[in-house]
Protein backbone atom coordinates (compact mmCIF):
# COMPACT_ATOMS: atom_id res chain seq x y z
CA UNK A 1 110.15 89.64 91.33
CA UNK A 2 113.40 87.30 90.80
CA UNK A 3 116.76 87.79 89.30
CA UNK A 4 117.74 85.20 86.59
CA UNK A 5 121.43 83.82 86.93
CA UNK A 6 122.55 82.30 83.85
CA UNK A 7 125.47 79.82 84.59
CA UNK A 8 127.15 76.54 82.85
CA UNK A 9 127.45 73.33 83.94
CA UNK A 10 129.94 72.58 81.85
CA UNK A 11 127.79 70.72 79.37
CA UNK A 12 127.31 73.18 76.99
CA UNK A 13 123.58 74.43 78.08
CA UNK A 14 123.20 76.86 80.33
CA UNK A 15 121.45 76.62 83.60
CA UNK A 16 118.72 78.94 84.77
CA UNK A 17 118.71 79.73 88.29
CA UNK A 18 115.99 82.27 89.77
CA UNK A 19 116.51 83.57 93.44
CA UNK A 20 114.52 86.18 94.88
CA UNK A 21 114.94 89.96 93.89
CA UNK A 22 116.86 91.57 97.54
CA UNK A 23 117.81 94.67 96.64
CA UNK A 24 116.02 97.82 98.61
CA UNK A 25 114.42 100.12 96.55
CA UNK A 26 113.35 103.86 97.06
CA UNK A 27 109.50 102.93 98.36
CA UNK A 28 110.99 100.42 100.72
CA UNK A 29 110.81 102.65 103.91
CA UNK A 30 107.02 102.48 102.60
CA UNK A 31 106.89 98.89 104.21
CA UNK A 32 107.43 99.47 107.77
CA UNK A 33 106.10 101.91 110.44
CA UNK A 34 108.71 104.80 112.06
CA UNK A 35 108.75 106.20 115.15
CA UNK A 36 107.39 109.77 114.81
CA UNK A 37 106.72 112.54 117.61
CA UNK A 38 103.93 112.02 119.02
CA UNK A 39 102.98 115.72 118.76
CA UNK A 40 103.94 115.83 115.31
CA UNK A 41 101.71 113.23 114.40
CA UNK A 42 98.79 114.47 115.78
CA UNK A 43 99.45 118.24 114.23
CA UNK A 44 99.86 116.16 110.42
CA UNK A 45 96.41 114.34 110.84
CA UNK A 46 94.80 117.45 111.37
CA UNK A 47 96.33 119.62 109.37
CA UNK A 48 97.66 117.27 106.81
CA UNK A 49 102.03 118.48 107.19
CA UNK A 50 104.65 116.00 106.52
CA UNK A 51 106.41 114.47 109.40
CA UNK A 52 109.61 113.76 109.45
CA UNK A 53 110.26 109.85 111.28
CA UNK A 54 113.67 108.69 113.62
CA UNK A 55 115.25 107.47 110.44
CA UNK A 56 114.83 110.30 108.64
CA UNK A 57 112.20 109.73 106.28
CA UNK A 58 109.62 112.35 105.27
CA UNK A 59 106.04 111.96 104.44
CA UNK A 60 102.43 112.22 105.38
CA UNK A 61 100.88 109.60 107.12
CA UNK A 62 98.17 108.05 105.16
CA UNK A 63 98.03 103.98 106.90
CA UNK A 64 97.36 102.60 110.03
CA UNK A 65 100.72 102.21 111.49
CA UNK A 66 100.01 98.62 113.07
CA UNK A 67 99.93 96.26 110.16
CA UNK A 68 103.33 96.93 109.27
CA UNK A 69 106.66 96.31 111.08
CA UNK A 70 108.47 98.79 112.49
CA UNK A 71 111.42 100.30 110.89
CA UNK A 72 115.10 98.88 111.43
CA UNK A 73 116.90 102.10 111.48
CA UNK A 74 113.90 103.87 113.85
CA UNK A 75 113.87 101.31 116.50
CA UNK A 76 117.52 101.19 116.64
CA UNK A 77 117.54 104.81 116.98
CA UNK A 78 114.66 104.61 119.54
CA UNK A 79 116.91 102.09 122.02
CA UNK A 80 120.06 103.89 121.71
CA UNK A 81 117.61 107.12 122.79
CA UNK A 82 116.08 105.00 125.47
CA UNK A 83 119.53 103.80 127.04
């Protein structure tokens, strides 16, 4: 999706300039993989519970982890754990 700015050039017509749409949305987190417990995971693909990522997200995981990359805010979290 892109966002249309409309500015002059100072001949009269306006100009028509399309840059890419930026702005995060609520189904963003949906693009990356957290970090989860490892226990917690396993209890939600049984049993089918939310679990609740580093970043504070909530849902039940539904897609394979590895195609997507992983959460800003989680691996942050994770190294600030981990140091």
């Amino acid at each position: 999706m892109a966002v249309q700015t409309v500015a002059s050039s100072g001949s009269g017509a306006p100009d028509v300039i399309e840059r890419p749409d930026t702005r995060e949305t609520e189904g963003d987190h949906d693009r990356f993989s957290h970090y989860v417990n490892k226990t917690a995971l396993t209890r939600s693909a049984v049993s089918g519970e939310a679990v609740v990522a580093l970043c504070g997200k909530k849902w039940v995981p539904t897609r394979d982890g590895e195609r997507f990359p992983v959460c800003p805010a989680c691996k942050e979290i994770y190294a600030g754990l981990r140091s």
